[in-house]
N, C-alpha and C. Protein backbone atom coordinates (compact mmCIF):
# COMPACT_ATOMS: atom_id res chain seq x y z
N UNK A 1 0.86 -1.20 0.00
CA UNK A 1 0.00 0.00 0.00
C UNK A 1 0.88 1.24 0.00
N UNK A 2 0.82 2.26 -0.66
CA UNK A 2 1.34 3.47 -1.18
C UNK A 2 0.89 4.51 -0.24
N UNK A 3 1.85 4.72 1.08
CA UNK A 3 1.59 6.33 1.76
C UNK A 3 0.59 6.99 1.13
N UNK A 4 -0.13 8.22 1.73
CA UNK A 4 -0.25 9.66 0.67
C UNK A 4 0.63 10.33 0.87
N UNK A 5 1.22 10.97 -0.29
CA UNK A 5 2.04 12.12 0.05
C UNK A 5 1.86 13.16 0.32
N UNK A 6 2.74 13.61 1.33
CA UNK A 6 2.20 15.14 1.91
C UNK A 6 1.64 16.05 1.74
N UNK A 7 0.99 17.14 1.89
CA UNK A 7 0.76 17.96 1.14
C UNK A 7 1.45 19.27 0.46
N UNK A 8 1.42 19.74 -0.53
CA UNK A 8 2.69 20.85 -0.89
C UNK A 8 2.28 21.87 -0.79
N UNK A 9 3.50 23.15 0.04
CA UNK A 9 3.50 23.78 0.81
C UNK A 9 3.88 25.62 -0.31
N UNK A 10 3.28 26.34 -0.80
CA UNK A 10 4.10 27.06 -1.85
C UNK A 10 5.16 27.88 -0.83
N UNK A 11 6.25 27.90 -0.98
CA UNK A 11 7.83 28.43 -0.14
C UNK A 11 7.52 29.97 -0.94
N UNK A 12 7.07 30.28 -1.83
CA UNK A 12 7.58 31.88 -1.90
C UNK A 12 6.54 32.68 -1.55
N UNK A 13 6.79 32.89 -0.21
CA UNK A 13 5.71 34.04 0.50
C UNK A 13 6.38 35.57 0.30
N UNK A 14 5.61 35.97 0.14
CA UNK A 14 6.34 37.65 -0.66
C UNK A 14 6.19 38.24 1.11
N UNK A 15 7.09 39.17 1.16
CA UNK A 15 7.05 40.06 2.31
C UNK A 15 7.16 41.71 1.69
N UNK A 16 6.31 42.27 2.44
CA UNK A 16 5.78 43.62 1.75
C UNK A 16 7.33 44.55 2.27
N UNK A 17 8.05 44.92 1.26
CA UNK A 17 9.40 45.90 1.93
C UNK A 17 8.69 46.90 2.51
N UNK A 18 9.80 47.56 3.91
CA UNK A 18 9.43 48.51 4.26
C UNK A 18 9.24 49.89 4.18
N UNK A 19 8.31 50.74 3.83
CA UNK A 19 8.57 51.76 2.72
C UNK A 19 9.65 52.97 3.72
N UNK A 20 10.51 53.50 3.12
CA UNK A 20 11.90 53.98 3.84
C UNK A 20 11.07 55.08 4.83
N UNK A 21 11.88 55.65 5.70
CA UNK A 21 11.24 56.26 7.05
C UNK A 21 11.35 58.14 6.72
N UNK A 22 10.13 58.59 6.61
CA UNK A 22 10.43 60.27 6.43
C UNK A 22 11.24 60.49 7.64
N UNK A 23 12.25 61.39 7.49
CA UNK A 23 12.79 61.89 8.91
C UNK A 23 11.87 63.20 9.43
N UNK A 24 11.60 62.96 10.66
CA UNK A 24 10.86 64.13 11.55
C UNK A 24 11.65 65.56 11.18
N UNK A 25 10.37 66.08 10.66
CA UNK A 25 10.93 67.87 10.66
C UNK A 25 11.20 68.39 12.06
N UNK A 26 12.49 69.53 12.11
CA UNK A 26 12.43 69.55 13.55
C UNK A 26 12.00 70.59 13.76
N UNK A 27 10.55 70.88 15.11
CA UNK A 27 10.02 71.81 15.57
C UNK A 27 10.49 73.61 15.46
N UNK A 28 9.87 74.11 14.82
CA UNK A 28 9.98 75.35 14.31
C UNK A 28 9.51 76.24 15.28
N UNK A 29 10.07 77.05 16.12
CA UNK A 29 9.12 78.25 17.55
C UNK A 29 8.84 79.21 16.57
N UNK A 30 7.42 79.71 16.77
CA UNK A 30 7.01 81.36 16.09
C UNK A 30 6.97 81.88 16.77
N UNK A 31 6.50 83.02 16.52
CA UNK A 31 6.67 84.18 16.76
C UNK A 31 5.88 84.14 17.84
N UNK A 32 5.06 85.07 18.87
CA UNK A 32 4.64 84.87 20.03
C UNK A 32 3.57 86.17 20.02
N UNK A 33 4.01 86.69 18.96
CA UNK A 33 3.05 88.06 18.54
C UNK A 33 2.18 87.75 18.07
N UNK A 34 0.77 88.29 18.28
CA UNK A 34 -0.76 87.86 17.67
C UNK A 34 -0.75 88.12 16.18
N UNK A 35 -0.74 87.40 16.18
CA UNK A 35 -1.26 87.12 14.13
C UNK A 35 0.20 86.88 13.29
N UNK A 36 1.75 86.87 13.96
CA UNK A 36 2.64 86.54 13.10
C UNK A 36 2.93 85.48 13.01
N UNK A 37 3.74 84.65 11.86
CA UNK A 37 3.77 83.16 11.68
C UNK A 37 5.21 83.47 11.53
N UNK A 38 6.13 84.58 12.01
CA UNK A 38 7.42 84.39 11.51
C UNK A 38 8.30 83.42 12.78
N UNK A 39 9.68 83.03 12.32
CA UNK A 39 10.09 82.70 13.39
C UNK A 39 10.37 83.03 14.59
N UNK A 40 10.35 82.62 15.49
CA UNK A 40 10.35 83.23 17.04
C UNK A 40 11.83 83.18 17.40
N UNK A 41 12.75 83.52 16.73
CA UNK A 41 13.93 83.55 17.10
C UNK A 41 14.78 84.01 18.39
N UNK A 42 14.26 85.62 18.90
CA UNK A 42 14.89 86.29 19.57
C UNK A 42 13.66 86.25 21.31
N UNK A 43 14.58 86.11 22.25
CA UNK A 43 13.92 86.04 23.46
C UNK A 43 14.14 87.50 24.21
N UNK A 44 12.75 87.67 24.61
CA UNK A 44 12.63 89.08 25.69
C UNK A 44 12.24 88.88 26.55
N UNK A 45 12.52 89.42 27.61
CA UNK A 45 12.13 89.45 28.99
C UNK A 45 10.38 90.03 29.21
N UNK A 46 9.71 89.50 30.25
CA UNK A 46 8.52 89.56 30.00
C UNK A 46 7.98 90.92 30.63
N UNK A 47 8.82 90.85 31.79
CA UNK A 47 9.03 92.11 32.64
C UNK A 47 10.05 92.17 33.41
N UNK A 48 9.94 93.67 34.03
CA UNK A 48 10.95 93.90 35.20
C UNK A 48 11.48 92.93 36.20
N UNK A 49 10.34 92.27 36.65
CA UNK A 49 10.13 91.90 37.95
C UNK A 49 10.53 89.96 37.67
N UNK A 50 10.28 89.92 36.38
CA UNK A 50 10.73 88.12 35.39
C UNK A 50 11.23 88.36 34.85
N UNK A 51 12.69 88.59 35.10
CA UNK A 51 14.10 88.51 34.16
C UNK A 51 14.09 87.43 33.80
N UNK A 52 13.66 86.72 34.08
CA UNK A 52 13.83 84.86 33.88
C UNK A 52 12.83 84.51 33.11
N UNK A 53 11.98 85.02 32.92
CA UNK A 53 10.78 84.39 32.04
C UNK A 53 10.80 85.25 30.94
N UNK A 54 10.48 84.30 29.25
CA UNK A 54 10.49 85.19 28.16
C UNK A 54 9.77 84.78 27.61
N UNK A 55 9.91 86.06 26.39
CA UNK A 55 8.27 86.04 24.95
C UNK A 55 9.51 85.73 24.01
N UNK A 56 9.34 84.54 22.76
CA UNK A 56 9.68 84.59 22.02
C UNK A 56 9.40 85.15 20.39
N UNK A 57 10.26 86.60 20.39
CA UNK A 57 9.55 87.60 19.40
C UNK A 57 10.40 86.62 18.30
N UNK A 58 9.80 87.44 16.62
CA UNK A 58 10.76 87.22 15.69
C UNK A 58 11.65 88.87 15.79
N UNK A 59 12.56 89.12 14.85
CA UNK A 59 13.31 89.92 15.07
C UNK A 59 12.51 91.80 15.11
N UNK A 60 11.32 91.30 14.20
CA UNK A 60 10.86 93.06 14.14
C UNK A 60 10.04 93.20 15.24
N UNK A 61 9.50 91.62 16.48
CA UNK A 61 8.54 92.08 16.94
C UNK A 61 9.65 92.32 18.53
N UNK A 62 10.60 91.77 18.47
CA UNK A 62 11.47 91.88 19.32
C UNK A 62 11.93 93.15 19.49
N UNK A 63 12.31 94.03 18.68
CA UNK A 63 12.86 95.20 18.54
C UNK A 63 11.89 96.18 18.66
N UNK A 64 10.67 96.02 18.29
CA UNK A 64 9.62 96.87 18.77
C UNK A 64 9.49 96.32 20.16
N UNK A 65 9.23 95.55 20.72
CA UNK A 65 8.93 95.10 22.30
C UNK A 65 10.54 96.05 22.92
N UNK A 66 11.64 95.15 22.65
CA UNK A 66 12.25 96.27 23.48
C UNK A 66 12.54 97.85 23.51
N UNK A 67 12.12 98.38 22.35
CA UNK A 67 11.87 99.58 22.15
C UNK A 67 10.57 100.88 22.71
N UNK A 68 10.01 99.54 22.62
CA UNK A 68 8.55 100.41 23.90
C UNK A 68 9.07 99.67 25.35
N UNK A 69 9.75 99.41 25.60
CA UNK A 69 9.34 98.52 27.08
C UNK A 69 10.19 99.61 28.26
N UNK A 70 9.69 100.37 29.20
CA UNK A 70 10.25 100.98 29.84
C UNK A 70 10.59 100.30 31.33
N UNK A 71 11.90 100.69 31.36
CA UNK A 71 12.18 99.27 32.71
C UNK A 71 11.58 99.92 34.18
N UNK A 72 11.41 100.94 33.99
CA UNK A 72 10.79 101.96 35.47
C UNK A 72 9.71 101.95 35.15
N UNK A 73 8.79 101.75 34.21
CA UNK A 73 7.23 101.72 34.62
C UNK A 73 7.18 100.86 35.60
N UNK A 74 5.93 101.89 36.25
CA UNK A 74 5.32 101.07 37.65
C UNK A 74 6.06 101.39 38.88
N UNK A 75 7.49 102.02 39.05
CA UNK A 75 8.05 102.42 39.84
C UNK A 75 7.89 104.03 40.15
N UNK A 76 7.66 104.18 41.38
CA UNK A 76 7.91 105.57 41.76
C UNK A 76 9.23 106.19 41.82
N UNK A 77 9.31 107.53 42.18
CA UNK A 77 10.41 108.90 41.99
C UNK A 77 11.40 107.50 43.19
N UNK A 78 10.83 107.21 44.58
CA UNK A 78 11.91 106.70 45.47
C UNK A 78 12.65 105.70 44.74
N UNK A 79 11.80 105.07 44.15
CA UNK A 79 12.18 103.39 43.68
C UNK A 79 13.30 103.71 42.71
N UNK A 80 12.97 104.83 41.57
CA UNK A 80 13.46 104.54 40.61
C UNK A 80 15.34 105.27 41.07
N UNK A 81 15.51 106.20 42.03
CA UNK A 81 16.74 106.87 42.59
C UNK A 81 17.03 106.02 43.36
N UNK A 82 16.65 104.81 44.11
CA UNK A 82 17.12 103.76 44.52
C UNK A 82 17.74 102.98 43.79
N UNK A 83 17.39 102.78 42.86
CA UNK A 83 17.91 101.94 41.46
C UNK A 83 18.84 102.31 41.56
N UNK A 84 18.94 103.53 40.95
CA UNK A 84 20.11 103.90 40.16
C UNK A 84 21.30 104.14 40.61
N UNK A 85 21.05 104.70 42.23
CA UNK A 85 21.70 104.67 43.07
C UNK A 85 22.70 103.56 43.64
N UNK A 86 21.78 102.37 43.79
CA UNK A 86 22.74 101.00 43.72
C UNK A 86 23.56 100.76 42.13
N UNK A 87 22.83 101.24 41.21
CA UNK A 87 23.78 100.59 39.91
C UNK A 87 25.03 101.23 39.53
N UNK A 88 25.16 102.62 40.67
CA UNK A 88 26.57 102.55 40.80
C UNK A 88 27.12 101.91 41.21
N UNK A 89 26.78 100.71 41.93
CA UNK A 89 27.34 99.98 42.27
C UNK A 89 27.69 98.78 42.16
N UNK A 90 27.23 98.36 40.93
CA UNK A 90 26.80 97.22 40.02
C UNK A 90 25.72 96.36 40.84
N UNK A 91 24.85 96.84 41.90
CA UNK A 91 23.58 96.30 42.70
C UNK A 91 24.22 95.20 43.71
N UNK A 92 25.56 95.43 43.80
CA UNK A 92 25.90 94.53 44.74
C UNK A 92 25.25 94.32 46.09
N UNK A 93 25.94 93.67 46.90
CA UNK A 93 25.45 94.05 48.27
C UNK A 93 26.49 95.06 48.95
N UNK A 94 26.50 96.00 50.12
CA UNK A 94 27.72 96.66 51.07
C UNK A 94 27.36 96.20 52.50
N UNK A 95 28.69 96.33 53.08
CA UNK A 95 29.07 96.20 54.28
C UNK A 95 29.65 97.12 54.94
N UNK A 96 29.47 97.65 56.03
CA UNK A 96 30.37 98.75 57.15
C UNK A 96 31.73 98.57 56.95
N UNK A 97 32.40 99.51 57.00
CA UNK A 97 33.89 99.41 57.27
C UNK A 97 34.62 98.55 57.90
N UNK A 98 35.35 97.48 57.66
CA UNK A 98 35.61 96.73 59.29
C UNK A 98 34.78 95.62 58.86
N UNK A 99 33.57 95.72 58.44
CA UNK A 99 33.08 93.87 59.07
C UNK A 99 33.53 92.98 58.09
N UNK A 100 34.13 93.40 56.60
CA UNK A 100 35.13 91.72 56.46
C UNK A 100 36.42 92.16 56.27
N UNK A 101 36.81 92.75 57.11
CA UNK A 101 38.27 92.62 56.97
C UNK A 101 38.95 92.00 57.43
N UNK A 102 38.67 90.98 58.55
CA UNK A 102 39.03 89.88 59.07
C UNK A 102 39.22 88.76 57.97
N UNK A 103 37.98 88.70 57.30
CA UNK A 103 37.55 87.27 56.34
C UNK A 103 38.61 87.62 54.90
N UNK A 104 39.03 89.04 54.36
CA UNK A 104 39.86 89.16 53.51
C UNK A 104 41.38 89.14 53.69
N UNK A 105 41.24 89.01 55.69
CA UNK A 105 42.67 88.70 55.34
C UNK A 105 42.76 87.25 55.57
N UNK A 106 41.89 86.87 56.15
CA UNK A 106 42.07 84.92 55.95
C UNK A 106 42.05 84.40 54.51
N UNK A 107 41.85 85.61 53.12
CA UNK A 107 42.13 84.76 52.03
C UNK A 107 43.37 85.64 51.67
N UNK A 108 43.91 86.22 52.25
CA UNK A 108 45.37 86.92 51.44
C UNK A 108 46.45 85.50 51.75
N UNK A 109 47.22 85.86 50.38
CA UNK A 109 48.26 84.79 50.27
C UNK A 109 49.40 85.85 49.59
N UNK A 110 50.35 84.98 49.03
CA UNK A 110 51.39 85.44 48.60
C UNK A 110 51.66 85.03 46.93
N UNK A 111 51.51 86.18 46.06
CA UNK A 111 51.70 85.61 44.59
C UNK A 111 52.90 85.35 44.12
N UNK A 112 53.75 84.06 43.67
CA UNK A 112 54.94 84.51 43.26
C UNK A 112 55.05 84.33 41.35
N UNK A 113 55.70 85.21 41.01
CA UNK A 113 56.26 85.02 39.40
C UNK A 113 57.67 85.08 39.23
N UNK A 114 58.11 84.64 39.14
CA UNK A 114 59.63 84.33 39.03
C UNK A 114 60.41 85.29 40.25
N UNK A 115 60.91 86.39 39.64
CA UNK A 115 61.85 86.96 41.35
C UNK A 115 60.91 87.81 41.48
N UNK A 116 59.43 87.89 41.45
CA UNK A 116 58.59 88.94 42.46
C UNK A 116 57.41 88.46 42.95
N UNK A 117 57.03 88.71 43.67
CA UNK A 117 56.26 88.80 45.15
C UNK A 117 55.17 89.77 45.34
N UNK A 118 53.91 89.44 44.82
CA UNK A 118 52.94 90.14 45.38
C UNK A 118 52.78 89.99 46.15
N UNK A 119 51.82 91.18 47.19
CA UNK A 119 50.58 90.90 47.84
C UNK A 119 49.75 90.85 47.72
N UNK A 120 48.90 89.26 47.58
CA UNK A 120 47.34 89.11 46.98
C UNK A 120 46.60 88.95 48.01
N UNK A 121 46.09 90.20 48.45
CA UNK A 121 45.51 90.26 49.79
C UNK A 121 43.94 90.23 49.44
N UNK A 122 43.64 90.42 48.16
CA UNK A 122 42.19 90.32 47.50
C UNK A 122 41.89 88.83 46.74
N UNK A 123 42.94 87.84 46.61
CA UNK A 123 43.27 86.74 46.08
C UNK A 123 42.36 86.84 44.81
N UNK A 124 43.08 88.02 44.05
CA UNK A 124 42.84 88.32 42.61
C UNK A 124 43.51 87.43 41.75
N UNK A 125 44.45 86.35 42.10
CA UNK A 125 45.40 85.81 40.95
C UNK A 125 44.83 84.16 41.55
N UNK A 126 44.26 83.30 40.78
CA UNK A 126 43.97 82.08 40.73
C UNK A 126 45.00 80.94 40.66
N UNK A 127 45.43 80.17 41.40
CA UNK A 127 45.71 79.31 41.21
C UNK A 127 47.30 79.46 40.12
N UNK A 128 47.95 80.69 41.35
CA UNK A 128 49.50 81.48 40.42
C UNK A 128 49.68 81.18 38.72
N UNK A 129 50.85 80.87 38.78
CA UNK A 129 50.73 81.42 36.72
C UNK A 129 50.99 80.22 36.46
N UNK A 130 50.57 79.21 36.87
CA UNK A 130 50.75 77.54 36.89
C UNK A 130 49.96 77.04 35.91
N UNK A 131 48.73 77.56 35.87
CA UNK A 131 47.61 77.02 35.29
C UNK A 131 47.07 78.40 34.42
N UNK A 132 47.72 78.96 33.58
CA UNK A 132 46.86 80.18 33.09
C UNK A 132 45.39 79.56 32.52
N UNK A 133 44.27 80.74 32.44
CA UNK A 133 42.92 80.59 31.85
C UNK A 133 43.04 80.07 30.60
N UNK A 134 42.22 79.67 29.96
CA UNK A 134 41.66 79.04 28.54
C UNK A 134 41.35 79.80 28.26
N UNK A 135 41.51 80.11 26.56
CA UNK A 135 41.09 81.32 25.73
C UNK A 135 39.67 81.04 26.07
N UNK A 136 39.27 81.80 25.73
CA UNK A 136 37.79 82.47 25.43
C UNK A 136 37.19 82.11 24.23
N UNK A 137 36.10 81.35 24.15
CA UNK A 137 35.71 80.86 23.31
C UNK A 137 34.83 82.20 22.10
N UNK A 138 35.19 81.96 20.79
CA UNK A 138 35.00 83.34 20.21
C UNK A 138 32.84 83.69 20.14
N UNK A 139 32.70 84.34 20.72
CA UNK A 139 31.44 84.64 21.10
C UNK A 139 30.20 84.89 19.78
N UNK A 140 29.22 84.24 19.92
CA UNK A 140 28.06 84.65 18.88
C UNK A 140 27.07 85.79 18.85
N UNK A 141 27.11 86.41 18.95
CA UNK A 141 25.87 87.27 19.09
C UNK A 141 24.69 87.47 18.60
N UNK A 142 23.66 87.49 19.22
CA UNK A 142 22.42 87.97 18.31
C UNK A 142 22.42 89.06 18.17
N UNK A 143 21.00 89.79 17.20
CA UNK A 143 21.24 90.88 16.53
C UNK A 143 20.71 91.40 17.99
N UNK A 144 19.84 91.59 19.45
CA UNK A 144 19.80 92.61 20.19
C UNK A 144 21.09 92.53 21.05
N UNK A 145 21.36 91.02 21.33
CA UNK A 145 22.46 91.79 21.98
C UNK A 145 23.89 92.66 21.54
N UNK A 146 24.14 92.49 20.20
CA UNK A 146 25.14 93.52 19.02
C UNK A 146 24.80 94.29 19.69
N UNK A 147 23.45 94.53 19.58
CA UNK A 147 22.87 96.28 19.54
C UNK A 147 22.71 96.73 21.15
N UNK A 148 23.17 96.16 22.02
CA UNK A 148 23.22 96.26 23.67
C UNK A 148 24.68 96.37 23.78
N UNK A 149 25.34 95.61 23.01
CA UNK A 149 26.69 95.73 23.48
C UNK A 149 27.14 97.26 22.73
N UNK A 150 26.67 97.57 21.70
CA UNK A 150 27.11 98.90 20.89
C UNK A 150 26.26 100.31 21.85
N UNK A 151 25.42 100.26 22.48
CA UNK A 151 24.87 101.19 23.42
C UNK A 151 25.82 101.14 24.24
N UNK A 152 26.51 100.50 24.67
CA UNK A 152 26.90 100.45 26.11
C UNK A 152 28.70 100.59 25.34
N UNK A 153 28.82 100.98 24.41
CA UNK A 153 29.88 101.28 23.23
C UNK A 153 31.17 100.81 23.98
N UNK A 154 30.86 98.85 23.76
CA UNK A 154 31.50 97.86 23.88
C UNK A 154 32.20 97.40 22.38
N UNK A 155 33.02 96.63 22.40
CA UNK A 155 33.29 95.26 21.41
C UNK A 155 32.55 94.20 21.55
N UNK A 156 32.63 93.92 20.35
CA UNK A 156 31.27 92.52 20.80
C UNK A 156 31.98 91.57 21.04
N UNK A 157 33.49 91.40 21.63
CA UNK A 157 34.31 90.41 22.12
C UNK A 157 34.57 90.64 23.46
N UNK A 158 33.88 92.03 24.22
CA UNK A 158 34.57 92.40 25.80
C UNK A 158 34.19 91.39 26.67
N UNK A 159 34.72 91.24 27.45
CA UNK A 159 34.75 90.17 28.31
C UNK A 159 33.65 90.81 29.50
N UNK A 160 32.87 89.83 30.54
CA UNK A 160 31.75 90.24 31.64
C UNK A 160 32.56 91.06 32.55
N UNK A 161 33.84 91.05 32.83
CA UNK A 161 34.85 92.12 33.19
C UNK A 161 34.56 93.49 32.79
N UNK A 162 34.83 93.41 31.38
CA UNK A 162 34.62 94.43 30.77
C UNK A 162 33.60 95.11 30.96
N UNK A 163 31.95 94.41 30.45
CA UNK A 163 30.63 94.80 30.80
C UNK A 163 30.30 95.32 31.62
N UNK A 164 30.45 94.46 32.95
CA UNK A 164 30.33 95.55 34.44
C UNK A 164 30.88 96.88 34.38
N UNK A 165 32.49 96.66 34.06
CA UNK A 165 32.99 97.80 34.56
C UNK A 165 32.44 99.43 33.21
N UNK A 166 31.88 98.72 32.52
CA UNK A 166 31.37 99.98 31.33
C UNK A 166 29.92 100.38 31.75
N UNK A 167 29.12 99.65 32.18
CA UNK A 167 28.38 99.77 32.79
C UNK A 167 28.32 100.55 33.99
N UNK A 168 29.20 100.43 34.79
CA UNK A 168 29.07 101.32 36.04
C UNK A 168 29.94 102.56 35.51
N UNK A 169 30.58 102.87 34.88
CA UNK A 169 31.03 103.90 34.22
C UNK A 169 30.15 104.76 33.82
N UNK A 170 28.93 104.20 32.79
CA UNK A 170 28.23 105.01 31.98
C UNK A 170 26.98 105.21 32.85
N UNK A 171 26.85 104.48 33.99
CA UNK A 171 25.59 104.93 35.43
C UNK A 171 25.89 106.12 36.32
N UNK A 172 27.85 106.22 36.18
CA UNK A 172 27.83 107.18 37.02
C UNK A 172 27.71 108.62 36.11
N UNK A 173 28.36 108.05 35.26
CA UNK A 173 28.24 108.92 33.53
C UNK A 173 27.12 109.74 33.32
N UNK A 174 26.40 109.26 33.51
CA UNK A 174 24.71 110.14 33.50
C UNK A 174 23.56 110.38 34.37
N UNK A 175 24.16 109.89 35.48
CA UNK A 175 23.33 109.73 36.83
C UNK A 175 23.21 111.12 37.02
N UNK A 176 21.62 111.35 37.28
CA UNK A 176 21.09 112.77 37.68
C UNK A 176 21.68 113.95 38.16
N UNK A 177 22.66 113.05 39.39
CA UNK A 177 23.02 113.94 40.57
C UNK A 177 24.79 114.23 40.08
N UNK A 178 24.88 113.91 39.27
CA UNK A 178 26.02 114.22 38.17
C UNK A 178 25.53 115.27 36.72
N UNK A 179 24.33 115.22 36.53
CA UNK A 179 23.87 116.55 35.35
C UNK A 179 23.21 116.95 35.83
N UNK A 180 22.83 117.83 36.68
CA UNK A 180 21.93 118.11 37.48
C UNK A 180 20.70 118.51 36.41
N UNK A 181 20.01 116.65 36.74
CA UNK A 181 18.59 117.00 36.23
C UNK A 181 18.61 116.61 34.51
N UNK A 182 19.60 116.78 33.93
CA UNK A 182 19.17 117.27 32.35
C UNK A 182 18.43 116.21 31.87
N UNK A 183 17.88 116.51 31.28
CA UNK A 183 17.02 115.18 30.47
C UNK A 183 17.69 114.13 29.51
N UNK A 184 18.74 115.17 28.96
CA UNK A 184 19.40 114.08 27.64
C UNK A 184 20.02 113.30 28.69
N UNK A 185 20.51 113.38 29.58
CA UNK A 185 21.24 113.02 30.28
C UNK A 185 20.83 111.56 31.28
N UNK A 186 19.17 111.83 31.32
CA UNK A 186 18.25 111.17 31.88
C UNK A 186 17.80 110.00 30.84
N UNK A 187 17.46 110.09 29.32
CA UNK A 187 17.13 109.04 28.46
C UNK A 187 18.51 108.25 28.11
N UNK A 188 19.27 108.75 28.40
CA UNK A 188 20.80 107.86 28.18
C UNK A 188 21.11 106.90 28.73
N UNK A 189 21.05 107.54 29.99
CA UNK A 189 20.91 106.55 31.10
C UNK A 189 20.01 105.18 30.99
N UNK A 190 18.30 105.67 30.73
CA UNK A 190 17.87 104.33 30.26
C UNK A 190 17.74 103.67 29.45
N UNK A 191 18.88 104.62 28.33
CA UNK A 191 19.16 103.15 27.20
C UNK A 191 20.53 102.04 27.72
N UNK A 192 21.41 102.61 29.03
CA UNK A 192 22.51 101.82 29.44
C UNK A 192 21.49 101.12 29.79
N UNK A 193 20.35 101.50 30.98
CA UNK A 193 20.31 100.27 31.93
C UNK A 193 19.55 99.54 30.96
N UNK A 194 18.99 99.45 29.95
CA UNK A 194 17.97 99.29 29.32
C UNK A 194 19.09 97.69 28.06
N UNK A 195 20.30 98.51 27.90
CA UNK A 195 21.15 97.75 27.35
C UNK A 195 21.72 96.51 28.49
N UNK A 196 22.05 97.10 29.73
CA UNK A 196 22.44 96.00 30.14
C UNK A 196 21.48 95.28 30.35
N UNK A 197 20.46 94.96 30.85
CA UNK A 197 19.18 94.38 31.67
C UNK A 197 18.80 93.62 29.95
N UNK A 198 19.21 93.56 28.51
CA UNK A 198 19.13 93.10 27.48
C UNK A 198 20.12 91.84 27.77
N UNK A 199 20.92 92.39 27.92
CA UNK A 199 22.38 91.11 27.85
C UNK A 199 22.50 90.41 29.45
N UNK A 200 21.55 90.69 30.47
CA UNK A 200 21.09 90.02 31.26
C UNK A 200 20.63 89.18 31.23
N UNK A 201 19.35 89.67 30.88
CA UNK A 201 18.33 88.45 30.40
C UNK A 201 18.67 87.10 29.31
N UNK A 202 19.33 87.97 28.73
CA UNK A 202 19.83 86.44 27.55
C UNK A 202 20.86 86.17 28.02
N UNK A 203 21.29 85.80 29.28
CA UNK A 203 22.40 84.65 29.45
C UNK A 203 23.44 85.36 29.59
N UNK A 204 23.92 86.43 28.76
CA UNK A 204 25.10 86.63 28.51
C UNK A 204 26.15 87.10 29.62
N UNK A 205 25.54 87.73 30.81
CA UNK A 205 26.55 87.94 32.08
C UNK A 205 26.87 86.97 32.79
N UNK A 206 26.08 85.40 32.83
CA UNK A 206 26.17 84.84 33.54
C UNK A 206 27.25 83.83 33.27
């Protein structure tokens, strides 16, 4: 008696190729202004009081926002001579005469460079000439802060050294009680603070 033979099986099963993969477009920010679709490139501060929080303008709505935005609205005559008053001082904090002079001389040391001998009683020199700093990485700018650093009639390479110290220059530069009163003297002023409190907000002092 003769088996049945098996049954036959067809071997060429087609498999559907996989059709190749679109790559994801990557997320585009707009503008943040009612009714523009341009890109939202440039970040502004929302207010005085939220340096930290921003509107992302495109470049014309950015430049109009910081161009109307007055950093003393909402402040009174005291508030605003308080200001300004500290930004001679770059808003630091002060202390009485005497109360760290103890703690600055527990960081004074002795600098040496070959046959001379400071006194680094402010321990202004890091870690002696052993280890000099790393260049400076060459800086990008956007177009407001260019235009913050050229108010404040910087290089757009000065170092946060630099910034401060031009800054408190150009506060004492036009501070009231230095023109007594004048006005030009008065809108100048809040295009410095107006410039620095720009290059604040975007990162750049920090």
């Amino acid at each position: 008696m003769v088996s049945p033979r098996p049954p036959r099986f067809k071997s060429d099963i087609r498999i559907k190729p996989e059709k190749p993969r679109r790559k994801a477009e990557p997320a585009v920010r707009l503008c943040e202004a009612e009714g523009c679709i341009g890109p939202g490139e440039c970040r502004v501060p929302r207010s005085r009081n939220n340096l930290g929080e921003f509107y992302w303008y495109c470049t014309a709505h950015a430049r109009a926002h910081n161009e109307a935005w007055d950093y003393f609205e909402g402040m009174d005559d005291d508030a605003i001579t308080r200001f300004r008053d500290e930004a001679v001082l770059g808003h630091r904090p002060t202390w009485p005469l005497g109360k760290r002079a103890a703690k600055a001389r527990t960081g004074q040391r002795i600098f040496r460079d070959g046959a001379f001998e400071v006194d680094d009683r402010h321990v202004l020199f890091a870690e002696d000439a052993e280890n000099p700093a790393p260049r400076r990485p060459e800086r990008q700018l956007t177009r407001l802060q260019a235009i913050a650093m050229d108010t404040l009639q910087l290089a757009h390479n000065a170092t946060l050294i630099e910034i401060k110290a031009r800054y408190k220059e150009l506060v004492k530069r036009f501070h009231p009680d230095a023109n007594g009163g004048d006005r030009g003297a008065e809108e100048r002023l809040k295009q410095v603070i107006k410039a620095y409190g720009v290059l604040r907000a975007s990162g750049l002092l920090t």
